[in-house]
Protein backbone atom coordinates (compact mmCIF):
# COMPACT_ATOMS: atom_id res chain seq x y z
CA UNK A 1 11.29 -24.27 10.97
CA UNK A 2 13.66 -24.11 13.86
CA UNK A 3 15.41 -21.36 11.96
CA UNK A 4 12.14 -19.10 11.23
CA UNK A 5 11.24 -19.41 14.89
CA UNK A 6 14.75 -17.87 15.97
CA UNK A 7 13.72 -15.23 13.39
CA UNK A 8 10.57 -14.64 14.67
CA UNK A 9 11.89 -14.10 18.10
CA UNK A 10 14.89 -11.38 16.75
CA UNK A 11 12.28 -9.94 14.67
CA UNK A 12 10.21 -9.65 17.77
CA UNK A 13 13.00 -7.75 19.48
CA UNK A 14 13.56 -5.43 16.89
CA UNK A 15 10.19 -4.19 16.61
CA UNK A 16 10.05 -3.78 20.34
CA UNK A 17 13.36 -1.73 20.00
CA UNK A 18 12.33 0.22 17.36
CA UNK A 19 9.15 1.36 19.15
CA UNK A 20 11.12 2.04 22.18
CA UNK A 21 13.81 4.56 19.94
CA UNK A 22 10.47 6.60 17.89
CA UNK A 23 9.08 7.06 21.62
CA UNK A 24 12.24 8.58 22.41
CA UNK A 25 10.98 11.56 19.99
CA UNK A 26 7.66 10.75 19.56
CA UNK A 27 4.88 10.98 22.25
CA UNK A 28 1.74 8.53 22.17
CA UNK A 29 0.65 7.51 19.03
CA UNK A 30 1.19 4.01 19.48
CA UNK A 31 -1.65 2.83 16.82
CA UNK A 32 0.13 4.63 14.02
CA UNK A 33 3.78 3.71 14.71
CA UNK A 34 2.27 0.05 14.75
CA UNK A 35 0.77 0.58 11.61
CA UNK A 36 3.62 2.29 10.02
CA UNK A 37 6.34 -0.46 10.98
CA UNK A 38 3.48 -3.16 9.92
CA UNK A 39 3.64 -1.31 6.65
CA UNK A 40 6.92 -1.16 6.18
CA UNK A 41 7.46 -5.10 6.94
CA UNK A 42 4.34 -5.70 4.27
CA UNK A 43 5.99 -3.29 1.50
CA UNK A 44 2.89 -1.03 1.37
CA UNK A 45 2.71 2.33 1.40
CA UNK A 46 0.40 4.38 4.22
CA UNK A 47 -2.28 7.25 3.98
CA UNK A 48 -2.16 9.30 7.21
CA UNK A 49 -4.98 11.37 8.11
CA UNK A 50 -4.99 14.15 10.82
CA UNK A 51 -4.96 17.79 11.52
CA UNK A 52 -1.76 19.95 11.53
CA UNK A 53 0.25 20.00 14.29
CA UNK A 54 0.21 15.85 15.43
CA UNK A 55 3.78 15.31 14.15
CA UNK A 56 3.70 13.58 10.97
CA UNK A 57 6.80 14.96 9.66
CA UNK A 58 8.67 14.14 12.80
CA UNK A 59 7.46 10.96 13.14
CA UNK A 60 8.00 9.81 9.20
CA UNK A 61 11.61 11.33 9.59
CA UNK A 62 12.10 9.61 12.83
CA UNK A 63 11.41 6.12 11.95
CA UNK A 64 13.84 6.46 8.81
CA UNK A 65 16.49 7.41 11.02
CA UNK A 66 15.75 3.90 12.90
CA UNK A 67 15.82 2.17 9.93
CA UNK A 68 19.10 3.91 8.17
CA UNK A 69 16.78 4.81 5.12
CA UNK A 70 17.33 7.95 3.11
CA UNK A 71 14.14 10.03 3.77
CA UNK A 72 12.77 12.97 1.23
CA UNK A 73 9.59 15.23 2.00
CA UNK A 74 7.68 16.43 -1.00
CA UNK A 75 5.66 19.03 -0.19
CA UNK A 76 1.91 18.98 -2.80
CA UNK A 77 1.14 21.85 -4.06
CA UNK A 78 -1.86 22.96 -7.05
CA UNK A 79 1.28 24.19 -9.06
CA UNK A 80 3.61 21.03 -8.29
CA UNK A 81 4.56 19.57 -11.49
CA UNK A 82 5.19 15.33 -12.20
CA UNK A 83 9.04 16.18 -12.77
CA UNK A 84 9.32 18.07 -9.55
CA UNK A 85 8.43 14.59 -8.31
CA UNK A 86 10.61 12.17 -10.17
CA UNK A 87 13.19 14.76 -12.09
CA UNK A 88 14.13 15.98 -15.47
CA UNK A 89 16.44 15.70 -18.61
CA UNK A 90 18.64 18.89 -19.17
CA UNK A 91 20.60 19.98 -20.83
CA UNK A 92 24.42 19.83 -19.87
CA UNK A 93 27.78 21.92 -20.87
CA UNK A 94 28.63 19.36 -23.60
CA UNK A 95 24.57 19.93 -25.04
CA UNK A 96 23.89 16.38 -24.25
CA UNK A 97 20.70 15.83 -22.23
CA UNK A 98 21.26 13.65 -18.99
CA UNK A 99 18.51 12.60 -16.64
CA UNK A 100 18.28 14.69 -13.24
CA UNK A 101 16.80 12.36 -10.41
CA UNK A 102 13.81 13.96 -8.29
CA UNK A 103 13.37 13.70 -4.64
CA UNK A 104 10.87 10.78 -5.22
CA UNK A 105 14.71 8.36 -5.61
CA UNK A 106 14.66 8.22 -1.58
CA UNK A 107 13.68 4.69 0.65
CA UNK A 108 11.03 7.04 2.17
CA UNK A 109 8.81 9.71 0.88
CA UNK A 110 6.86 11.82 2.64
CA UNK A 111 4.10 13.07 0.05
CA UNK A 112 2.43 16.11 2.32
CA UNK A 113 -0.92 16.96 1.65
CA UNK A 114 -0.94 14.70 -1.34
CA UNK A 115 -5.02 16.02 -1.93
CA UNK A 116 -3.17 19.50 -2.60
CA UNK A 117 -1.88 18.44 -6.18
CA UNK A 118 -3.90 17.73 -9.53
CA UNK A 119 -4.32 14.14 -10.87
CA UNK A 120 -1.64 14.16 -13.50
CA UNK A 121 0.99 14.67 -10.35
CA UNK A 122 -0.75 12.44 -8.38
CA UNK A 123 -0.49 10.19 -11.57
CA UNK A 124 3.12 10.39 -11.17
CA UNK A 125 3.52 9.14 -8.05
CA UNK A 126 1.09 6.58 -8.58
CA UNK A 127 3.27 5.01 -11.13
CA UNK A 128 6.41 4.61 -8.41
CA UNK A 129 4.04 3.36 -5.89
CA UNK A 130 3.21 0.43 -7.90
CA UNK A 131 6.08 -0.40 -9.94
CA UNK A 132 8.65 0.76 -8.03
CA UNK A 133 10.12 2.80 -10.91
CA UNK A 134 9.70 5.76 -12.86
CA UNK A 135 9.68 6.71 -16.16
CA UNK A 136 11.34 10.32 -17.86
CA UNK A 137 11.52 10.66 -21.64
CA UNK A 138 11.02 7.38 -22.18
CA UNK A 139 13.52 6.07 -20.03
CA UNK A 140 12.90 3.62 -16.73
CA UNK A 141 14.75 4.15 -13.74
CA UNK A 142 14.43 2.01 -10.93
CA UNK A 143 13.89 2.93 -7.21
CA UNK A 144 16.12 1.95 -4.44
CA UNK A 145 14.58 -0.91 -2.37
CA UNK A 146 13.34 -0.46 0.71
CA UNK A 147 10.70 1.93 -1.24
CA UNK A 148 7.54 3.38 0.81
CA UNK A 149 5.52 6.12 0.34
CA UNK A 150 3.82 7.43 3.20
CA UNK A 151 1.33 10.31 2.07
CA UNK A 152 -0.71 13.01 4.51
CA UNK A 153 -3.92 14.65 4.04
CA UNK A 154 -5.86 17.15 6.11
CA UNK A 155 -9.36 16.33 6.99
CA UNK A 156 -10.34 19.80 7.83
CA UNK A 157 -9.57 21.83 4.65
CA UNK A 158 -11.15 20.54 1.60
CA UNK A 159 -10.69 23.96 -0.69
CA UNK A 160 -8.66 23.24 -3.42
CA UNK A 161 -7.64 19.97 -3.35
CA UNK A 162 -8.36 17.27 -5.38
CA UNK A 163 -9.71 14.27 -3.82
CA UNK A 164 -7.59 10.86 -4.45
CA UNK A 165 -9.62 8.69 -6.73
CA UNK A 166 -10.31 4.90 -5.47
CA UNK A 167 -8.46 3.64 -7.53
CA UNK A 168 -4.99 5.47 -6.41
CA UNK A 169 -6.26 5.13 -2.70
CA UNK A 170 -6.13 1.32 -3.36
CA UNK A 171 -2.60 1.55 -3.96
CA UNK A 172 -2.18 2.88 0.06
CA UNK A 173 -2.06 -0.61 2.27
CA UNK A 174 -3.14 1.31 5.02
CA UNK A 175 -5.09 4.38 5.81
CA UNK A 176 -4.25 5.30 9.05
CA UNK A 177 -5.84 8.22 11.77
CA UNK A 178 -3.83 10.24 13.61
CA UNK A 179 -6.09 11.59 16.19
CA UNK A 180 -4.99 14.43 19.26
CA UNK A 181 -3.35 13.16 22.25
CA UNK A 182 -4.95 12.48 25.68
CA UNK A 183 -3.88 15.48 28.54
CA UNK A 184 -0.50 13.61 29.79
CA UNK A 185 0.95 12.96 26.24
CA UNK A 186 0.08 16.46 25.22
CA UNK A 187 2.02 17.56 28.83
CA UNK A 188 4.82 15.45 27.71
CA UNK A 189 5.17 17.10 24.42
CA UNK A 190 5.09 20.44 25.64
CA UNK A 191 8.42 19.54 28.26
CA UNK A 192 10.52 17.46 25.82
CA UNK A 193 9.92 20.03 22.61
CA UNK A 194 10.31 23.05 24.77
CA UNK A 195 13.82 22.37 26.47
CA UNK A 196 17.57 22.68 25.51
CA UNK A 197 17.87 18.97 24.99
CA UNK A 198 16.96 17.32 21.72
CA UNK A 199 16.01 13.87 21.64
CA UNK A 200 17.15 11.93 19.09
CA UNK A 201 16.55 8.25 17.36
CA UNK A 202 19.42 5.84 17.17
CA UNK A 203 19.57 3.00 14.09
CA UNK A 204 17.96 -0.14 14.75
CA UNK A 205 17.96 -1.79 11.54
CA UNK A 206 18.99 -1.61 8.30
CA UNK A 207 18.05 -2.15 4.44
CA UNK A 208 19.61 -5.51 4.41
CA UNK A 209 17.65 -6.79 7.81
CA UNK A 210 14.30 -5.10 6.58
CA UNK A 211 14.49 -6.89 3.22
CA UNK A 212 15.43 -10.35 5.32
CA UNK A 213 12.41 -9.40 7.53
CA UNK A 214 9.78 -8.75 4.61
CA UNK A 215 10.61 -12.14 3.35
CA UNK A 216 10.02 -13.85 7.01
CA UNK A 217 6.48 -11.88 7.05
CA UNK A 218 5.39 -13.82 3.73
CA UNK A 219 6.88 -16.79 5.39
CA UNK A 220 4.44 -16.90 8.10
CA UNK A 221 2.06 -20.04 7.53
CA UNK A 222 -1.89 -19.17 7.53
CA UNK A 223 -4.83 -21.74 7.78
CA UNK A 224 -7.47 -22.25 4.78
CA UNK A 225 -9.65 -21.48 7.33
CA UNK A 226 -8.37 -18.04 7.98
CA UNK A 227 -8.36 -17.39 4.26
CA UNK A 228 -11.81 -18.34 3.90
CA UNK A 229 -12.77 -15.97 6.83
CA UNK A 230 -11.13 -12.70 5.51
CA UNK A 231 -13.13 -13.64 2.00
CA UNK A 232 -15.98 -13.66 4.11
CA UNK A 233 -15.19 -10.44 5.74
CA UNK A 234 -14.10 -8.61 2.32
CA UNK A 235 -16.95 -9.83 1.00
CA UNK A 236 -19.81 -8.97 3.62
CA UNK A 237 -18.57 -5.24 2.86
CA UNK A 238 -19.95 -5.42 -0.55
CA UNK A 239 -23.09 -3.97 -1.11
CA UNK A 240 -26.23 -5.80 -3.54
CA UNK A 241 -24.60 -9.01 -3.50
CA UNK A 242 -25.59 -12.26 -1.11
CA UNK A 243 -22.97 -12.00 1.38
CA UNK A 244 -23.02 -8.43 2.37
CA UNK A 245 -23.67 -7.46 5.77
CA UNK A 246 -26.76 -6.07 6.92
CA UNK A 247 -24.50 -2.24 7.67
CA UNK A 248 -22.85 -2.68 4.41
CA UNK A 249 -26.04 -2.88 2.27
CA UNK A 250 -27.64 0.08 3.97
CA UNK A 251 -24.47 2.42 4.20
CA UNK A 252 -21.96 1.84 1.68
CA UNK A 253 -22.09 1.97 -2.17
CA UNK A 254 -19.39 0.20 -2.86
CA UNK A 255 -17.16 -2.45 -0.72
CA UNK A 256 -13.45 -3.50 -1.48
CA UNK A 257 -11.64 -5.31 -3.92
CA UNK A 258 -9.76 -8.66 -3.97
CA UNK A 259 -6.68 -6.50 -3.07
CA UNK A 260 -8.20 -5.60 0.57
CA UNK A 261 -7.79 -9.19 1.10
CA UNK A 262 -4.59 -9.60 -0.30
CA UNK A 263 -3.66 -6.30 2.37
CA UNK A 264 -5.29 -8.24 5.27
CA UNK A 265 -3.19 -11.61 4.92
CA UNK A 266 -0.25 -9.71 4.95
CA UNK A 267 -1.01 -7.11 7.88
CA UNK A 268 -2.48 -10.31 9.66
CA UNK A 269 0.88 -12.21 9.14
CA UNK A 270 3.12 -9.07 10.22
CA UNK A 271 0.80 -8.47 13.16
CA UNK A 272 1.12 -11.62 14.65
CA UNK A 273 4.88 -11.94 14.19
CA UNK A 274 5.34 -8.17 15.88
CA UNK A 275 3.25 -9.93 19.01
CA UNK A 276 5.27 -13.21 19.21
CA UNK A 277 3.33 -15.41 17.16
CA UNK A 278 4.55 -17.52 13.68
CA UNK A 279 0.58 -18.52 12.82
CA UNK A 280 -2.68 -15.85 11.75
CA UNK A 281 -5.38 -16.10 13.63
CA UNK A 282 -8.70 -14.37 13.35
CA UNK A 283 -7.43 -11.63 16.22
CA UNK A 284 -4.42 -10.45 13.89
CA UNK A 285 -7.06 -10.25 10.96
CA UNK A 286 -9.67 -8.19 12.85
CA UNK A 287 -6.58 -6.08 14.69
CA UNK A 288 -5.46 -4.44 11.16
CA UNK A 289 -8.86 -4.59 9.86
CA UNK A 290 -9.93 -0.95 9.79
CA UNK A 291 -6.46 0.36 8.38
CA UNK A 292 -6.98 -1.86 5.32
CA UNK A 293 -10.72 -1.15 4.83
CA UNK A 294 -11.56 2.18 5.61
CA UNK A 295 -10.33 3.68 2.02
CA UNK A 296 -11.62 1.08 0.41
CA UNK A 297 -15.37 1.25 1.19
CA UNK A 298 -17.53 3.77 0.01
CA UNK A 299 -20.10 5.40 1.75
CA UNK A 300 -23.84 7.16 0.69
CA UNK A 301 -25.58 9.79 1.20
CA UNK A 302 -27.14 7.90 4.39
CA UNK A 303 -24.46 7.24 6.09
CA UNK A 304 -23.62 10.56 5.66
CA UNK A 305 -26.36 12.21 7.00
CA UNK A 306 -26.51 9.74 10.06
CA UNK A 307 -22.86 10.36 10.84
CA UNK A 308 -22.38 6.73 10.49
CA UNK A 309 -18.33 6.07 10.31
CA UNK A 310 -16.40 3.52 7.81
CA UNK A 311 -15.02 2.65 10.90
CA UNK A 312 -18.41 1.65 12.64
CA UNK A 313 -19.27 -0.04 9.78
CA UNK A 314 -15.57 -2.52 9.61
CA UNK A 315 -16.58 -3.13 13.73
CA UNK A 316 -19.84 -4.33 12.73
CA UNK A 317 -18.44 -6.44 10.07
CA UNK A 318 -15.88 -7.40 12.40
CA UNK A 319 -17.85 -7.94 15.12
């Protein structure tokens, strides 16, 4: 135990220094570098939501640099095709056909605009996400661990895309917002991206430590009792059945899966070793609670037309 603790406390450190180096580059968004770096300790991939312009392609590129992982941005297009994503066989000088790797063989992917691309491309990826391999003309190839895909989509512009279907959204640990930043942030931005000087984000870790780290997360001992309370939770989300909450039976058409729960352990053990802790408690559950269940509940048309959020309905829940 003695040797977990000491873990806990250089784990603690890291995080701490790897926030410290992404502020460096990035300004604000402290709720979604906490949620990526929770992510990325969990092995689950992230959904990041927000208008152009709140640097998600700085920030995704920034935190591979702290981590010494290879980084690749796919940009999702209507015309992007599956082996655009994880390569091709061609055919070489000696008319033998040898397998071409795609930028999806990277530690971190950037999928941008993931909506933007039809479902057999989105299939594609899907496939990685969960198995951590891909497959070309039969052939398996594995993906270099640390693996994480961390996908955008614009809230604004709906016009041809083609909405993730639950059941690939379920595959995303976390859906995270990125939302504008207050006036000083947006003042800092404007002095450190308009200068000479270039900030830039120093290694802090490394594949080895990460994979160390991931194991210590699953380590982390959690009470029957706090089990039995994020069944609860999960459960209370699921409308037409006895335990649902009174919000989820009026707003939502469907709640979440076994897997949310599976998610919330997990955040709920990370979030309490990134704060100094080595047990779950209820607060660590309820902290990560809304990046875990907003893509996974479903809401009707009455929500809808009373502008009632997935996010009101996880505080309720929650509360």
């Amino acid at each position: 135990m003695s040797n977990s603790l000491d873990q806990a406390k250089q784990f603690g450190m890291k995080v701490s220094a790897l926030k410290a180096e992404i502020g460096k580059v990035v300004v604000g968004q402290d709720e979604v570098v906490e949620a990526l770096l929770n992510a990325v300790f969990c092995h689950g991939h992230v959904l990041m939501v927000g208008v152009p312009g709140l640097a998600k392609t700085l920030l995704v590129k920034t935190l591979s640099q702290t981590l010494e992982l290879s980084f690749n941005r796919i940009q999702f297009t209507p015309d992007l095709m599956p082996s655009d994503i994880i390569g091709s066989e061609i055919l070489d000088d000696s008319r033998k056909f040898h397998f071409v790797k795609g930028p999806i063989f990277s530690n971190i992917i950037l999928a941008d605009e993931i909506n933007r691309t039809p479902p057999k491309t989105q299939a594609a990826l899907l496939e990685a996400m969960q198995e951590r391999q891909v497959t070309a003309a039969g052939q398996r190839y594995d993906l270099e661990e640390p693996f994480f895909v961390l996908a955008t989509q614009n809230p604004i512009e709906q016009e041809g895309t083609y909405p993730l279907p639950e059941a690939q959204l379920d595959r995303f640990m976390f859906q995270v917002i990125l939302d504008y930043p207050n006036f000083t942030e947006e003042v800092n931005i404007l002095k450190q991206t308009t200068g000479s000087g270039i900030q830039k984000a120093s290694p802090v870790m490394n594949p080895e430590e990460i994979r160390a780290f991931q194991s210590l997360v699953r380590d982390v001992p959690v009470t029957d009792f706090v089990f039995e309370q994020v069944v609860e939770m999960v459960q209370q989300t699921r409308p037409n059945t006895p335990k649902a909450h009174e919000m989820a039976q009026k707003y939502l058409s469907y709640g979440a899966g076994p897997r949310a729960g599976q998610n919330l352990i997990l955040a709920a053990k990370c979030h309490a070793l990134m704060h100094g802790k080595f047990s779950v408690d209820r607060e660590d559950v309820v902290a990560v609670s809304k990046w875990v269940l907003r893509h996974r509940i479903v809401r009707n048309f009455r929500a809808e037309a009373e502008g009632i959020t997935a996010d009101q309905i996880i505080s309720a829940i929650c509360s």
